[in-house]
Protein backbone atom coordinates (compact mmCIF):
# COMPACT_ATOMS: atom_id res chain seq x y z
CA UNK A 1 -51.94 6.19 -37.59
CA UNK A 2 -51.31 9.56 -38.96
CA UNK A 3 -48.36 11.25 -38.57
CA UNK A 4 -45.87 14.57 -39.83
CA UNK A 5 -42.49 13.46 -41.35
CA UNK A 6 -39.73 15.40 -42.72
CA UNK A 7 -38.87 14.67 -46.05
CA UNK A 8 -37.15 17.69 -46.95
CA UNK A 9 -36.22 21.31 -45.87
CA UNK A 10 -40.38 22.82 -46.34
CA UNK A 11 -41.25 19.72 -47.28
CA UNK A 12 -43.44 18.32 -44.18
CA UNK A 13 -45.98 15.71 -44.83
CA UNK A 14 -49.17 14.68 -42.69
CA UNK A 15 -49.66 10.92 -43.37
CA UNK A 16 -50.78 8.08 -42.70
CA UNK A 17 -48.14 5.26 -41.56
CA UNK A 18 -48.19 1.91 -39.71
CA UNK A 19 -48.99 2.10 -35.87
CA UNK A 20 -46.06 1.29 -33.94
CA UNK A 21 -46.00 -1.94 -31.03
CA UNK A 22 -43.45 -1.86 -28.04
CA UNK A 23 -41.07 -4.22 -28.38
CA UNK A 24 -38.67 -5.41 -25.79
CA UNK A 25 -37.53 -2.85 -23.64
CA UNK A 26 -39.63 -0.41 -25.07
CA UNK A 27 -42.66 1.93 -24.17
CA UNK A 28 -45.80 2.65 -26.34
CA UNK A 29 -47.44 6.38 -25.48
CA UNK A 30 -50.39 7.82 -26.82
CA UNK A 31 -48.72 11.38 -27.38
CA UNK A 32 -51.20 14.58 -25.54
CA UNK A 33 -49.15 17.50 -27.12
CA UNK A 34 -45.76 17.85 -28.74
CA UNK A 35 -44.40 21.15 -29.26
CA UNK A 36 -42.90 22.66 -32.10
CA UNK A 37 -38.92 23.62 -30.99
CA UNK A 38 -36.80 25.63 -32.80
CA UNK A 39 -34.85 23.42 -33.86
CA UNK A 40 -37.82 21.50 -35.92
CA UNK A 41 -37.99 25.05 -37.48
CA UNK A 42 -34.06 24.63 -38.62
CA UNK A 43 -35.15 21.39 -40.38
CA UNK A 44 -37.94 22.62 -41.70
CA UNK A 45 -36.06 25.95 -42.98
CA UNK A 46 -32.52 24.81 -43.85
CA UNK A 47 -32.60 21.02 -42.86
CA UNK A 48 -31.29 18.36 -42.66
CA UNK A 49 -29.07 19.54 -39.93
CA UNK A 50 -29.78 16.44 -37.24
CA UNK A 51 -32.07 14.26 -39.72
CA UNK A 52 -30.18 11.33 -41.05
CA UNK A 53 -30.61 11.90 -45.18
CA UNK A 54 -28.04 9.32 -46.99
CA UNK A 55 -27.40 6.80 -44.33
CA UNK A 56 -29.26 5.67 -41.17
CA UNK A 57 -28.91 7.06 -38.02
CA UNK A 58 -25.98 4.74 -36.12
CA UNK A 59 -28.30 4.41 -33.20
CA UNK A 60 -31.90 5.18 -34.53
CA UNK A 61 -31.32 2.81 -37.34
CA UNK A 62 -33.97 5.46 -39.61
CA UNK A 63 -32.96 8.11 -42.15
CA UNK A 64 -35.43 10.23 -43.76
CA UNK A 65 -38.98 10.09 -44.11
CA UNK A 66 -38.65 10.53 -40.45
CA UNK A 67 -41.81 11.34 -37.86
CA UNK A 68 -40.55 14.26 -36.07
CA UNK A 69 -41.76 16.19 -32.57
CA UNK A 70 -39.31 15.82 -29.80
CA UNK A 71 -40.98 17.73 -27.25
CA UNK A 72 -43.85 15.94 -25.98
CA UNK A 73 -46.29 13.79 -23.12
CA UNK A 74 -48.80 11.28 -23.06
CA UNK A 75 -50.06 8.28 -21.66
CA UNK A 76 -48.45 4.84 -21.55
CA UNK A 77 -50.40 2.49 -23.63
CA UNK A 78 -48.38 -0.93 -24.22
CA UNK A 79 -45.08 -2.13 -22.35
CA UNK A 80 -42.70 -4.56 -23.38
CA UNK A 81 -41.45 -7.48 -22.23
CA UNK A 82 -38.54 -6.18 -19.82
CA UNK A 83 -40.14 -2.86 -18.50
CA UNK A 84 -40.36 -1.98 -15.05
CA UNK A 85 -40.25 1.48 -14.23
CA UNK A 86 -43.58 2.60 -15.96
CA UNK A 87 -46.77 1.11 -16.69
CA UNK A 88 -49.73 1.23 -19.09
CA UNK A 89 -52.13 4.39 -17.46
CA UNK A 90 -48.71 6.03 -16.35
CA UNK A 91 -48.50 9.78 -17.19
CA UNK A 92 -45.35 10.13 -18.95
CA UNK A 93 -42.89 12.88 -20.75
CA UNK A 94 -40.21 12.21 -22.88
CA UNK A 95 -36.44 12.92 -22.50
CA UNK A 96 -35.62 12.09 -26.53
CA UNK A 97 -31.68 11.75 -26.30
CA UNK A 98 -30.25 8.88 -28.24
CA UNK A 99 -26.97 7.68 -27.24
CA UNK A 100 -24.81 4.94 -27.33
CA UNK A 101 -23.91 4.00 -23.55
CA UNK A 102 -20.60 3.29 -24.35
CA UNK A 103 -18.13 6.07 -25.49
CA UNK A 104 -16.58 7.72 -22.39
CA UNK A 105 -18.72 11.20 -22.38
CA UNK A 106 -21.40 8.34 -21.94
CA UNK A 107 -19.93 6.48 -19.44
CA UNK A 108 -18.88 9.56 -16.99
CA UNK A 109 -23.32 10.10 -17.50
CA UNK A 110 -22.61 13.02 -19.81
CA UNK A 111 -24.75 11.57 -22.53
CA UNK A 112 -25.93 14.54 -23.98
CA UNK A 113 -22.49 14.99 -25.67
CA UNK A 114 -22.35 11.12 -26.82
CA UNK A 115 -19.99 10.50 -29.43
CA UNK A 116 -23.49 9.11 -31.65
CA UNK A 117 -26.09 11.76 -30.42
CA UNK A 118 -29.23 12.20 -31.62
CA UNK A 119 -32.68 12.85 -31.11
CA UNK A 120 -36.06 11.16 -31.66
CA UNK A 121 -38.12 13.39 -33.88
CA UNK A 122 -34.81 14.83 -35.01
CA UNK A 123 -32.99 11.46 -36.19
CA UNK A 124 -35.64 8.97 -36.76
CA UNK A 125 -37.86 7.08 -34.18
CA UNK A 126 -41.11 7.61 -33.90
CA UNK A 127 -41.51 11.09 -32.91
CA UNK A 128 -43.84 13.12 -31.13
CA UNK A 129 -46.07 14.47 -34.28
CA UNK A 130 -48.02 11.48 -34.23
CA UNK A 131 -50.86 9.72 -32.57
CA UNK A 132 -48.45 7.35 -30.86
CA UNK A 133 -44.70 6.93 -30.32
CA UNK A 134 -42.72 4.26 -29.19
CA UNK A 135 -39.38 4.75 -27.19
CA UNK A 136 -37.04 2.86 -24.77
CA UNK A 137 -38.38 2.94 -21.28
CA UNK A 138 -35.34 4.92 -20.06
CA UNK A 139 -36.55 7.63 -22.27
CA UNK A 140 -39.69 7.84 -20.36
CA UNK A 141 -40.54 10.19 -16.99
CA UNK A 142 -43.38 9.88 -14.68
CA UNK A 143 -45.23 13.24 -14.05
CA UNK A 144 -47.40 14.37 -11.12
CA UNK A 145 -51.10 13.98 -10.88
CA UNK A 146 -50.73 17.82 -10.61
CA UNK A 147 -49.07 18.57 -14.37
CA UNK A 148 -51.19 19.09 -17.22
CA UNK A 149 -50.08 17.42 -20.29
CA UNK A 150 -49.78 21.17 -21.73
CA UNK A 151 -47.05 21.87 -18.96
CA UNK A 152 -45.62 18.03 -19.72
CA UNK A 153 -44.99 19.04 -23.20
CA UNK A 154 -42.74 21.40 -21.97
CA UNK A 155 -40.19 19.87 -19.81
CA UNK A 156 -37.96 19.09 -22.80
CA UNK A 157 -37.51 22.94 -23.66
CA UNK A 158 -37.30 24.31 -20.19
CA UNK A 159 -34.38 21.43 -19.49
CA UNK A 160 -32.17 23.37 -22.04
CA UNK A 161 -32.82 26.28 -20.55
CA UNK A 162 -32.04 24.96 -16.76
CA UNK A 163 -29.16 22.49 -18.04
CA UNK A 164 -27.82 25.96 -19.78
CA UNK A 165 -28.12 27.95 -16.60
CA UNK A 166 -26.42 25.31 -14.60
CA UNK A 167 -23.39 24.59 -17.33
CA UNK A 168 -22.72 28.61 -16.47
CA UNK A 169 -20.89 30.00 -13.39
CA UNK A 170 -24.20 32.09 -12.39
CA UNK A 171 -23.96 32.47 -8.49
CA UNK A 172 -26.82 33.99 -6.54
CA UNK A 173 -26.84 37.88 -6.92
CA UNK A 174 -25.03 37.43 -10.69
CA UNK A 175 -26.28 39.83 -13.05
CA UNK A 176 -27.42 38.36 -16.57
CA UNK A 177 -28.13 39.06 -20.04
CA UNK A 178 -30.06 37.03 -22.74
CA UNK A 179 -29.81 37.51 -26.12
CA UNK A 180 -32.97 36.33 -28.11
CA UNK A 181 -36.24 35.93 -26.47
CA UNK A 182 -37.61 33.25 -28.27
CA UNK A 183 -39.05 29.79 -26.67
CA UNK A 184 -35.34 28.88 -25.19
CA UNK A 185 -34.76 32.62 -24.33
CA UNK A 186 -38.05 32.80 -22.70
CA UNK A 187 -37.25 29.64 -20.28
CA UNK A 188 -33.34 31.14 -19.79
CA UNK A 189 -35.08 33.90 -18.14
CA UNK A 190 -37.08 32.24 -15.88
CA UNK A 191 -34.34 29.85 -14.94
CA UNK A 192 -31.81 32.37 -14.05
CA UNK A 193 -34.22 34.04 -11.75
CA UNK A 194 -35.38 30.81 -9.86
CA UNK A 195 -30.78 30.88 -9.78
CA UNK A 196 -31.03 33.52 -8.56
CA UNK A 197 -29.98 36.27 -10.76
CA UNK A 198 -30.42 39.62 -9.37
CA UNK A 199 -31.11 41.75 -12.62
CA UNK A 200 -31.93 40.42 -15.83
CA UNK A 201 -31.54 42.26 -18.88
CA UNK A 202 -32.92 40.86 -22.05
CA UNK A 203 -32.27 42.52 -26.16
CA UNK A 204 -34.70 41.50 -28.53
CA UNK A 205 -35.96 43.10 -31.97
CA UNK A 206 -39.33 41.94 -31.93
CA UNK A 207 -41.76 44.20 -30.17
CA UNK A 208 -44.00 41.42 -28.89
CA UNK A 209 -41.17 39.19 -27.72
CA UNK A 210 -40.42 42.42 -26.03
CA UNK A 211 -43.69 41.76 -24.36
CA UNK A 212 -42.98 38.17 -23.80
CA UNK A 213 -39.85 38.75 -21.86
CA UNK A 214 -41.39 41.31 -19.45
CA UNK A 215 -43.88 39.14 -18.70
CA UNK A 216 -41.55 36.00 -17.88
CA UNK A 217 -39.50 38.66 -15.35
CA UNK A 218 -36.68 40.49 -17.56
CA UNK A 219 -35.99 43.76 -15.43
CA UNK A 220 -35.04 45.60 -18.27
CA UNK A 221 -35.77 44.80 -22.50
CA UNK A 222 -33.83 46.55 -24.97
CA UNK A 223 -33.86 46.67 -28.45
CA UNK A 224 -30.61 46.35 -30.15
CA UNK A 225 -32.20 48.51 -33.42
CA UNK A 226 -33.01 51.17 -31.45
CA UNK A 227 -29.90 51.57 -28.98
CA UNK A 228 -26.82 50.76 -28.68
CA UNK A 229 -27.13 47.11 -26.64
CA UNK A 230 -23.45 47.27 -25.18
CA UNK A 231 -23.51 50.61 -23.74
CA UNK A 232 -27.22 50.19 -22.19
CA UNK A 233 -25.92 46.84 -20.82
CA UNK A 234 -22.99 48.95 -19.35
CA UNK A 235 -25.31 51.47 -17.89
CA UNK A 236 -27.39 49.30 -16.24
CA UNK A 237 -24.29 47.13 -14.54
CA UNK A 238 -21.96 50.14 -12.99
CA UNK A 239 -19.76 50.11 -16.68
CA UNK A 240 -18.52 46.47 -16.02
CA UNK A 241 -20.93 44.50 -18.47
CA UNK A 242 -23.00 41.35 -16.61
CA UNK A 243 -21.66 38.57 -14.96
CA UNK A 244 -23.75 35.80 -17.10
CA UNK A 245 -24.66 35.97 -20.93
CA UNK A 246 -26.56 33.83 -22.73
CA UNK A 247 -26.54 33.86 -26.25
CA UNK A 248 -30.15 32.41 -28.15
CA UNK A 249 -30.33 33.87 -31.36
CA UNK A 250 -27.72 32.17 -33.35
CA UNK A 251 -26.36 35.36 -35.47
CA UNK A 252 -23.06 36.80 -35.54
CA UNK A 253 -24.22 40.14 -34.74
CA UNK A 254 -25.98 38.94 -31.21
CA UNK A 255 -23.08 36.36 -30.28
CA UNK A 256 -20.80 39.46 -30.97
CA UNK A 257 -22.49 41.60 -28.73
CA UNK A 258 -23.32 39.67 -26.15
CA UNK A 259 -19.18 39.00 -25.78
CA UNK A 260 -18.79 42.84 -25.49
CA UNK A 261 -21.93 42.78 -22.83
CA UNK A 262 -19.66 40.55 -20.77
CA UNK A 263 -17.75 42.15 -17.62
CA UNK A 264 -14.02 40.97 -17.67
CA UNK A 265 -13.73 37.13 -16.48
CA UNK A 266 -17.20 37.27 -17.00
CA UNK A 267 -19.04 33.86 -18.93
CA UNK A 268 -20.69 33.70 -22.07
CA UNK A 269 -22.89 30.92 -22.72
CA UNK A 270 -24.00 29.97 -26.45
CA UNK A 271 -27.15 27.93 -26.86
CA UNK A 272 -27.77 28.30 -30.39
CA UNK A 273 -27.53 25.70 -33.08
CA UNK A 274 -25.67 28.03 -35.58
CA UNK A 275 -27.34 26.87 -39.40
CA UNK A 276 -23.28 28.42 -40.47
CA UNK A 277 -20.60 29.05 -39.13
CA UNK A 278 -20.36 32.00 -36.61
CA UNK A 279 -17.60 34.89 -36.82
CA UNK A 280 -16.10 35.96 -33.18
CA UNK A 281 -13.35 38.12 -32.95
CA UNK A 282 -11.83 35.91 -30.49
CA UNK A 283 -9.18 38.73 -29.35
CA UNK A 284 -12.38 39.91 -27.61
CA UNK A 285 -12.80 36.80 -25.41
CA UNK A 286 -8.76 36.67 -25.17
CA UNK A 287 -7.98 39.85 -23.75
CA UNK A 288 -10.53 40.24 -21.48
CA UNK A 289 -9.96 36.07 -20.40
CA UNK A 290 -14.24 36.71 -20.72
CA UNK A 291 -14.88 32.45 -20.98
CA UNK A 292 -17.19 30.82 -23.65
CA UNK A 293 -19.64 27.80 -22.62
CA UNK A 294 -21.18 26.03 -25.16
CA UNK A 295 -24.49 23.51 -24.25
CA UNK A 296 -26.22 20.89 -26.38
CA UNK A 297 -29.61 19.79 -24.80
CA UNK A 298 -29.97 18.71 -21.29
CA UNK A 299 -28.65 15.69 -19.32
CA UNK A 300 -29.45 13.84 -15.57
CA UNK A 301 -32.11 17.04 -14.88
CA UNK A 302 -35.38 16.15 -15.80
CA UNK A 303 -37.21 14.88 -12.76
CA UNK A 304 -35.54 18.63 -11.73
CA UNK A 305 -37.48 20.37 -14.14
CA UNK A 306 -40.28 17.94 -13.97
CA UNK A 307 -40.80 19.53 -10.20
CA UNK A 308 -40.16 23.18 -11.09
CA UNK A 309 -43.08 23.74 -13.51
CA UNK A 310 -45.11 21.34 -11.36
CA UNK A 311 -44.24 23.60 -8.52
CA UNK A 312 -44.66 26.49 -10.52
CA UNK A 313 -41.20 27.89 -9.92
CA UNK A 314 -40.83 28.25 -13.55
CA UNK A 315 -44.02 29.31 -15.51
CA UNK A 316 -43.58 27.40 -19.03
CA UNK A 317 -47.16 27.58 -20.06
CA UNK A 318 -46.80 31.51 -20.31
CA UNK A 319 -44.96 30.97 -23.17
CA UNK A 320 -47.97 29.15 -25.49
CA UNK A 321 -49.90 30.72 -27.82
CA UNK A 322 -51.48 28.39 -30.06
CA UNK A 323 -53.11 25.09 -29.85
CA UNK A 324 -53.23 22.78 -33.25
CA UNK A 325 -53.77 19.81 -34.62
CA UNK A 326 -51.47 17.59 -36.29
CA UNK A 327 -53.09 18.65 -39.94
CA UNK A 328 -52.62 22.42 -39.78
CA UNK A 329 -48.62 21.76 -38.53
CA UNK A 330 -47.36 23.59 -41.68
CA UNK A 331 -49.70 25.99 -41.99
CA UNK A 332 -50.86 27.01 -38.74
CA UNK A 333 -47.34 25.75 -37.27
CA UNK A 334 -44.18 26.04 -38.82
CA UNK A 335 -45.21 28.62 -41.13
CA UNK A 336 -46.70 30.66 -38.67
CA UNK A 337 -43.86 30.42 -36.44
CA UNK A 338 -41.53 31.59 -39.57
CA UNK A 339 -44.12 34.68 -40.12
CA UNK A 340 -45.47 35.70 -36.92
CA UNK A 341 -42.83 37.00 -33.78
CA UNK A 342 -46.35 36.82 -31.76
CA UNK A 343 -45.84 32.93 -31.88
CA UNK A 344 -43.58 31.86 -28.87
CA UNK A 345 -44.17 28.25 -28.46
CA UNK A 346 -47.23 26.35 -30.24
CA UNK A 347 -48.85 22.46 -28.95
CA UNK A 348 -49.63 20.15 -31.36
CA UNK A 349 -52.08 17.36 -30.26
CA UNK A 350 -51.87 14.75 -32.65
CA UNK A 351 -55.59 13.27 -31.84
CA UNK A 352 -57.62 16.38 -32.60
């Protein structure tokens, strides 16, 4: 089958490899779409960050060449021996979490901070750029007859977002700000307001992610180049700053800011993976006892999220904007994405 694998930061090949079976225990999908997530971009720019280079992956068992795609649907094809909660014909998407089932975040069911975490598509496996993957059945969610594989695709993105929302101490009526309007900030939007936020303000550079967040429901947009981000946040919130800020652009300048955006007490949530290390002034998060969450990924939400963009309470599909196949991912993918702020979020289908 053919399939994209990371071999090196810009070095993304489109090959062919052997087709993967389903062993015991395991689930064999013939992948509909797989997005490209930003942080495929961060191996592709500056990797490896997640992919396993000198020594395998403790629980993926893989090191690079690895197929990546981590954000994807498709149809269950082959079952193992063992299987019993899906199928072959089974409409399926794809929670790609590795971990170990043992440490104690595990064992409290926070697996998303495992002591071995990792990702398929990320740290080996066989990811979601490809015409077929092959997973462990508790990897695997049932969708409704309703979803399009297109809105499938998208669960894995939009669980950050809600798994970020929920992590924070938004109540209903909380005002919010979100820094970076990318993919992830896109979704933050969205969830907050199904939270019920009652104003959302969003900064952004980019004139057409500008657009994008207008579109997805951000009250107000401001461009940090052109104004002065604190004191617009201020205006717009009585002087105090907003209750809820979520930082998504992974720079010093925006995690900075979107401290000082904070009321007093208020909560600052990072979702970023940083590609260095970030400077914060902490005296501005210790005098003001403003408190800093930090989220990896998702955990125990998607039949959650499965059910909101079913339901249409949150609107992922506004954010594509390209369709590709699997042999124009570097050029039409992850080099448009680098070159282009018009390109939010862009499918892959691995069969075209």
């Amino acid at each position: 089958m053919r399939a994209a694998r990371w071999y090196n930061a810009r070095d993304i090949r489109v090959e062919e490899i052997p087709e993967p079976k389903a062993a015991k225990g395991q689930v064999k999908i013939k992948v509909a779409y797989c997005g490209i997530c930003g942080s495929d971009l961060h191996e592709y720019l500056a990797g490896p960050i997640f992919v396993p280079v000198s020594e395998p992956h403790p629980l993926s068992k893989d090191k690079a060449p690895i197929v990546m795609g981590h954000e994807y649907a498709g149809e269950v094809v082959e079952v193992g021996e063992g299987v019993t909660n899906v199928k072959v014909g089974d409409r399926v998407c794809v929670e790609p979490i590795y971990s170990c089932g043992e440490c104690a975040s595990c064992k409290k069911g926070h697996y998303n901070v495992c002591e071995k975490l990792g990702f398929v598509g990320l740290s080996g496996g066989y990811g979601g750029f490809a015409e077929y993957s092959v997973v462990p059945s508790s990897m695997v969610h049932k969708i409704p007859e309703q979803m399009s594989w297109e809105q499938a695709a998208l669960v894995e993105p939009t669980a950050v977002a809600v798994h970020a929302v929920r992590q924070s101490d938004l109540k209903l009526g909380d005002t919010v700000a979100v820094f970076g309007t990318g993919p992830i900030g896109l979704l933050v939007i969205q969830a907050a307001r199904a939270a019920g936020a009652s104003k959302i303000i969003a900064a952004e550079i980019s004139p057409e992610r500008q657009e994008f967040a207008k579109k997805v429901g951000a009250d107000v947009v401001i461009n940090p180049l052109e104004k002065d981000v604190v004191n617009e946040i201020k205006s717009h919130t009585d002087g105090l700053g907003v209750d809820v800020t979520f930082e998504v652009a992974g720079i010093d300048a925006a995690l900075n800011a979107a401290i000082q955006s904070t009321k007093m007490e208020g909560n600052v949530v990072n979702i970023s993976i940083w590609e260095k290390a970030a400077a914060i002034p902490l005296n501005n998060l210790i005098l003001t006892e403003r408190k800093m969450t930090s989220i990896i990924a998702y955990r125990n939400i998607f039949p959650q999220v499965i059910q909101l963009i079913a339901n249409g309470q949150i609107k992922a599909l506004d954010l594509v904007t390209k369709y590709i196949s699997l042999d124009e991912i570097v050029s039409e993918g992850f080099e448009a994405l680098t070159k282009n702020k018009n390109q939010i979020k862009i499918l892959v289908n691995p069969s075209k």
